[in-house]
C-alpha atoms as a PDB file:
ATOM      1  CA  UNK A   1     219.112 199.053  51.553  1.00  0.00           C
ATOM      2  CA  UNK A   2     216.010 201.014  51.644  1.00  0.00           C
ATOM      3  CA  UNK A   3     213.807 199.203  53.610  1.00  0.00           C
ATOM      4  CA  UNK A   4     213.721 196.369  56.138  1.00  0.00           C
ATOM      5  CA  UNK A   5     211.348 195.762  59.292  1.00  0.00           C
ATOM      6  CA  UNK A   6     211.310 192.007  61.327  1.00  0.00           C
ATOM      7  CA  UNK A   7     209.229 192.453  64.307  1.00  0.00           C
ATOM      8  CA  UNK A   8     212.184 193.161  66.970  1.00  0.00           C
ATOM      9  CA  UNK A   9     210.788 191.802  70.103  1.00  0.00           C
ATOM     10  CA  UNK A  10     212.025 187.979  69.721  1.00  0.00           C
ATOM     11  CA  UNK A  11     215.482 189.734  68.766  1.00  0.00           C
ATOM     12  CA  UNK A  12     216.384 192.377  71.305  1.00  0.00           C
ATOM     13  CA  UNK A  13     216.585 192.499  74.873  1.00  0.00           C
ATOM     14  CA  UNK A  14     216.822 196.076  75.539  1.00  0.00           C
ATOM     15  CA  UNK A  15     215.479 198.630  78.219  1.00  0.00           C
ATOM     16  CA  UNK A  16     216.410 201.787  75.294  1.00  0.00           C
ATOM     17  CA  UNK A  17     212.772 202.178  73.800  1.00  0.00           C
ATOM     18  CA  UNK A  18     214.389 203.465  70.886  1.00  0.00           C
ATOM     19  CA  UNK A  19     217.009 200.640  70.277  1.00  0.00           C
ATOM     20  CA  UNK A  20     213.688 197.884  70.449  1.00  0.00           C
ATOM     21  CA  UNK A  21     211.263 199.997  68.378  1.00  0.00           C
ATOM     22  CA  UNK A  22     214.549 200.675  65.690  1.00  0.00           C
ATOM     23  CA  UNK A  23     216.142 197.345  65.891  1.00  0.00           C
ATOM     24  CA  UNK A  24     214.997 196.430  62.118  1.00  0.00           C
ATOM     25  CA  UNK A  25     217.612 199.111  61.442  1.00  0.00           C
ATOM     26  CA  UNK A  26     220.311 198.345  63.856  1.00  0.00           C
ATOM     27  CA  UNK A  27     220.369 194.895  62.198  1.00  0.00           C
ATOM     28  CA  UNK A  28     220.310 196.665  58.011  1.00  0.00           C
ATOM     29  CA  UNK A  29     223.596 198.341  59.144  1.00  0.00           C
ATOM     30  CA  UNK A  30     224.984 195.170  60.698  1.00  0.00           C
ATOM     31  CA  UNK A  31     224.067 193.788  57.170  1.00  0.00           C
ATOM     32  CA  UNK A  32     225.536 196.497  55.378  1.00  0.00           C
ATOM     33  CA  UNK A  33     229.269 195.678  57.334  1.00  0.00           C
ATOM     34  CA  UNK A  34     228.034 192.198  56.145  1.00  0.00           C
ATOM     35  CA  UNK A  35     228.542 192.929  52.980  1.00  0.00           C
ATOM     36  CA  UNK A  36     231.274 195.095  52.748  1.00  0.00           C
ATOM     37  CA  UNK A  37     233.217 192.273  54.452  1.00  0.00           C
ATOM     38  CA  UNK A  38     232.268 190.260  51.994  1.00  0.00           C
ATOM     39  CA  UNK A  39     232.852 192.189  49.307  1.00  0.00           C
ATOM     40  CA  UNK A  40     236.516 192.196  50.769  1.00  0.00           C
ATOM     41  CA  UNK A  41     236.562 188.443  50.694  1.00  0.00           C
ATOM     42  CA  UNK A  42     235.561 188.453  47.223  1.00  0.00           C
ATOM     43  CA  UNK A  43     238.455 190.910  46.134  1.00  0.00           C
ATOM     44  CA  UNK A  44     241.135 188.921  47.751  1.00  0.00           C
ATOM     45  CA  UNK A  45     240.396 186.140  46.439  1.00  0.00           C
ATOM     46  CA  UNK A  46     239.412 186.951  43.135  1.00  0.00           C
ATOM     47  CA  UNK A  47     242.564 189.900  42.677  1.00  0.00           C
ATOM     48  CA  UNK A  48     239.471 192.591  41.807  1.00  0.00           C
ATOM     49  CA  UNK A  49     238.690 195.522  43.417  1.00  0.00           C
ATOM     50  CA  UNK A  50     234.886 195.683  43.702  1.00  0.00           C
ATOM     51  CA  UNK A  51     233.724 198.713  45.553  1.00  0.00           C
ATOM     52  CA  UNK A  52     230.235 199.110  47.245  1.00  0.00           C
ATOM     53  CA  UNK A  53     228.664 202.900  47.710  1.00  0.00           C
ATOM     54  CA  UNK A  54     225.519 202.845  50.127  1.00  0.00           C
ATOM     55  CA  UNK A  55     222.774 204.875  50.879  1.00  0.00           C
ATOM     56  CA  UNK A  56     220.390 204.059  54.412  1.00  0.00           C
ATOM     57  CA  UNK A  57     217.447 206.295  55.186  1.00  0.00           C
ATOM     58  CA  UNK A  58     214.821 205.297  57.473  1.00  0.00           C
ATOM     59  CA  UNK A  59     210.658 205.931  57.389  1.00  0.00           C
ATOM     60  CA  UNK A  60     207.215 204.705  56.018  1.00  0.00           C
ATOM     61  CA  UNK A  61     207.195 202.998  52.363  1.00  0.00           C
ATOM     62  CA  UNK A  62     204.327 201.337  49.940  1.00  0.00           C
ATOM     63  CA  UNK A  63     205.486 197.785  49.316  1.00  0.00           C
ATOM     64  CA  UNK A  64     203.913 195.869  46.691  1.00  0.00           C
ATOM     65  CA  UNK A  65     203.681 193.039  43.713  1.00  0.00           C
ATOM     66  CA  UNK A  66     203.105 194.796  40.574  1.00  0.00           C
ATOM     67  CA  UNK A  67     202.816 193.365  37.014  1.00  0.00           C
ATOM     68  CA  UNK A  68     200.548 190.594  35.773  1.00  0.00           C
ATOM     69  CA  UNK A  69     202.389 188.802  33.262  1.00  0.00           C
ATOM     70  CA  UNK A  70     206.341 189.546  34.674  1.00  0.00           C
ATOM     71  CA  UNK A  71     204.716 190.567  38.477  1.00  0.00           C
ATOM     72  CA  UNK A  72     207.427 191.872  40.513  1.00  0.00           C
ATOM     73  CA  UNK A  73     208.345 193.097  44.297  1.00  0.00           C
ATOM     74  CA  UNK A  74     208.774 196.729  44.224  1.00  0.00           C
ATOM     75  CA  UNK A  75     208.909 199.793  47.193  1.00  0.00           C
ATOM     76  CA  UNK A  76     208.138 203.645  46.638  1.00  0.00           C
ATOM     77  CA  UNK A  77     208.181 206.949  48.713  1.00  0.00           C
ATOM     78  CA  UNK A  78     209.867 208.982  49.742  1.00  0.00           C
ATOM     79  CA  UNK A  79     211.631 206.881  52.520  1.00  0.00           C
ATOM     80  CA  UNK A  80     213.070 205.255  49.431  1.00  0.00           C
ATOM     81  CA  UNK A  81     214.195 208.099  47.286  1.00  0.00           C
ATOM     82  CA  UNK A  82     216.165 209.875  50.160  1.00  0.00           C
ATOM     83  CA  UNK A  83     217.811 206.516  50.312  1.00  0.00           C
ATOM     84  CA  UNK A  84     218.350 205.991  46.284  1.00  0.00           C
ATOM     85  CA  UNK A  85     219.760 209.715  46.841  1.00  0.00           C
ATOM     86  CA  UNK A  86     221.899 208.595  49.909  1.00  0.00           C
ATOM     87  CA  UNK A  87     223.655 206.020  47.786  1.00  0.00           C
ATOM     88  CA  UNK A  88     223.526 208.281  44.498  1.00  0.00           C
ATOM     89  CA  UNK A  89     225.507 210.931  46.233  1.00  0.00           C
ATOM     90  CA  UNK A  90     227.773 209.368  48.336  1.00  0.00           C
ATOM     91  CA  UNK A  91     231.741 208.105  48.197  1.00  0.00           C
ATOM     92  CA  UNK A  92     232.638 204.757  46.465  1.00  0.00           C
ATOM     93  CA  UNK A  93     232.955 202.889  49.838  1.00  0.00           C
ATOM     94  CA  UNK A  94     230.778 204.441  52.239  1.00  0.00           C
ATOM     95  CA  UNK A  95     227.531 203.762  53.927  1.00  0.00           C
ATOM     96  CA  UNK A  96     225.919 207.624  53.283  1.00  0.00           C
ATOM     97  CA  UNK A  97     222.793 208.459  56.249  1.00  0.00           C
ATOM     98  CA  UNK A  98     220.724 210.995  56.808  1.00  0.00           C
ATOM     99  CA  UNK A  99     220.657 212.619  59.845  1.00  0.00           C
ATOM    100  CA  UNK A 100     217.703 211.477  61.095  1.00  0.00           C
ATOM    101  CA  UNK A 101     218.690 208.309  60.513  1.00  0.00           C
ATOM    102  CA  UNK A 102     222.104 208.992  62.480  1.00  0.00           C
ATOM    103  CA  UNK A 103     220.232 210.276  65.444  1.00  0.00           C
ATOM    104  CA  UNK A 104     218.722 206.881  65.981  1.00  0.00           C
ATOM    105  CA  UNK A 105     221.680 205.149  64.824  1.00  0.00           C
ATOM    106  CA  UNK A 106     223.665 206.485  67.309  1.00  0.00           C
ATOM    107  CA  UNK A 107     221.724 204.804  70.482  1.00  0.00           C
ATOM    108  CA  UNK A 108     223.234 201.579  69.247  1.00  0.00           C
ATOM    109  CA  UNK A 109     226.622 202.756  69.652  1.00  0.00           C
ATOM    110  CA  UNK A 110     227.172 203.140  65.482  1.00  0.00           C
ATOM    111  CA  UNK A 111     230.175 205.940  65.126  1.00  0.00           C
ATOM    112  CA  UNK A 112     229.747 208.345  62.199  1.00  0.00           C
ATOM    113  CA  UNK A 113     231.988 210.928  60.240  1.00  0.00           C
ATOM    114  CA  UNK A 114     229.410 214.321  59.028  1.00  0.00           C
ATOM    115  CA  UNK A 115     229.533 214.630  55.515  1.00  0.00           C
ATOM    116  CA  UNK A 116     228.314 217.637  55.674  1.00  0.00           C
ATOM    117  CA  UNK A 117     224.769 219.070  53.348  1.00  0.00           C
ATOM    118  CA  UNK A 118     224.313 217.862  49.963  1.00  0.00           C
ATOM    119  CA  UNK A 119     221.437 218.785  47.603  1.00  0.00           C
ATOM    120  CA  UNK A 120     218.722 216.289  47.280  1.00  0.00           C
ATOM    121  CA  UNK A 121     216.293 217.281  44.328  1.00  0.00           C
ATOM    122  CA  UNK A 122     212.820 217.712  45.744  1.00  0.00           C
ATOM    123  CA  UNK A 123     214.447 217.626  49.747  1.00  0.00           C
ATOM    124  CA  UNK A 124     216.729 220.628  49.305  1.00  0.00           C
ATOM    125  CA  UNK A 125     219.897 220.365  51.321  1.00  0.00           C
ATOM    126  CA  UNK A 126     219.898 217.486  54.129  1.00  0.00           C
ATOM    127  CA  UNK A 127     222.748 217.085  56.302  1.00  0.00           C
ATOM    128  CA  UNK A 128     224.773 213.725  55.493  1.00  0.00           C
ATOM    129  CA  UNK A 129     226.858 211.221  57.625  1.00  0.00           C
ATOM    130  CA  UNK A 130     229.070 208.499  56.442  1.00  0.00           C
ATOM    131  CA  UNK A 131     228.853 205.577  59.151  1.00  0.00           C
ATOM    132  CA  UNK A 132     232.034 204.538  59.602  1.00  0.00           C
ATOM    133  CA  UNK A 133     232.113 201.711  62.225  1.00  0.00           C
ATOM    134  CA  UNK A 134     230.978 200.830  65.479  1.00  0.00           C
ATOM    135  CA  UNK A 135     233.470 200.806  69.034  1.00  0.00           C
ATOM    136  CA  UNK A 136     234.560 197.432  70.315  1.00  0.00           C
ATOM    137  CA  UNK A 137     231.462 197.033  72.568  1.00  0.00           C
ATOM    138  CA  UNK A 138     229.960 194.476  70.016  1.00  0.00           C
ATOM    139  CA  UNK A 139     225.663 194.181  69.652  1.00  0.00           C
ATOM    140  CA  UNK A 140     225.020 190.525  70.029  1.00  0.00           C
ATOM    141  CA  UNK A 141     222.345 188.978  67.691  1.00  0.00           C
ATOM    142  CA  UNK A 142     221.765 185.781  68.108  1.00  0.00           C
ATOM    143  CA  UNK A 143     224.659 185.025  70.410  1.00  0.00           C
ATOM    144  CA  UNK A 144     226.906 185.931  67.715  1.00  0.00           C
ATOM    145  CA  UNK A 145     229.091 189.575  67.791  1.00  0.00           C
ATOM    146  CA  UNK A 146     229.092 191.692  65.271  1.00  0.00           C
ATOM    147  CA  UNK A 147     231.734 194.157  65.945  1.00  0.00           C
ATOM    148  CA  UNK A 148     232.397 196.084  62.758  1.00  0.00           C
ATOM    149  CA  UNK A 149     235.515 198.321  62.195  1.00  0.00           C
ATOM    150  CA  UNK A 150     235.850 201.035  58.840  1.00  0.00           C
ATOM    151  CA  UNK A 151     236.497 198.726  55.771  1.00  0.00           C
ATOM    152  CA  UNK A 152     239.802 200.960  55.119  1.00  0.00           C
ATOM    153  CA  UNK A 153     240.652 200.381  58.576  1.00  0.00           C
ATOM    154  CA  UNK A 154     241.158 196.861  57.940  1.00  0.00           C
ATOM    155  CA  UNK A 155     242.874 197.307  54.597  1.00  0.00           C
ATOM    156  CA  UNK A 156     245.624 199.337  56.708  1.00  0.00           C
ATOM    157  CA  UNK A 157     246.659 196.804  58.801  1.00  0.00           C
END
């Protein structure tokens, strides 16, 4: 969940600068949702109880293929260890954000519960949100909705 970053202009339709230059990341947290409903899918129909913890920060990365006998794909910086930290740190089904990463989040309508500050070694203390859904004005991708509730919400009912 650390990185992602498909050119958003064939995707989104938007006047919000901030909602076409951070569409990559809209669309990671409609993929996270993604898989959390699958996971739930998965569980019902297989009588476990698989639980996902995530971790989504947002920022520059180095991207390469290392290795030349077993060469690999492989990301580092610091983008990606405040998002290894994210997930490291947070609550057996939750989606864990930084704050910076809530701030543009939150343009696209994405509803969020503060965690509160939690150590990060070499950060310090960064202030933490859980995202916990999004309200039933549904982003359309594609001509398809994704309107997302809590996971636990839908457990509930």
């Amino acid at each position: 969940m650390a990185a992602s970053g498909l050119n958003p202009s064939s995707m989104v339709k938007e006047d919000d600068p901030v909602k076409v230059r951070w569409a990559h990341l809209g669309l990671l947290v409609d993929f996270a949702f993604e898989l959390v409903r699958a996971l739930q899918s998965i569980n019902e129909q297989s009588f476990n109880h698989f639980v996902l913890r995530m971790g989504i920060n947002h920022g520059p990365i180095t991207a390469g293929v290392i290795g030349a006998r077993k060469p690999h794909y492989d990301i580092w910086g610091n983008t990606v260890n405040v998002a290894s930290r994210m997930e490291s740190t947070g609550k057996a089904g939750c989606i864990q954000v930084t704050e910076e990463t809530t701030k543009i989040l939150q343009h696209f309508g994405y509803v969020f519960e503060q965690r509160g500050l939690i150590a990060v070694k070499g950060k310090g203390e960064l202030m933490t949100y859980y995202l916990v859904g999004k309200p039933p004005n549904p982003q359309q991708v594609n001509g398809e909705s994704l309107d997302y509730s809590r996971a636990d919400d839908e457990t509930k009912t």
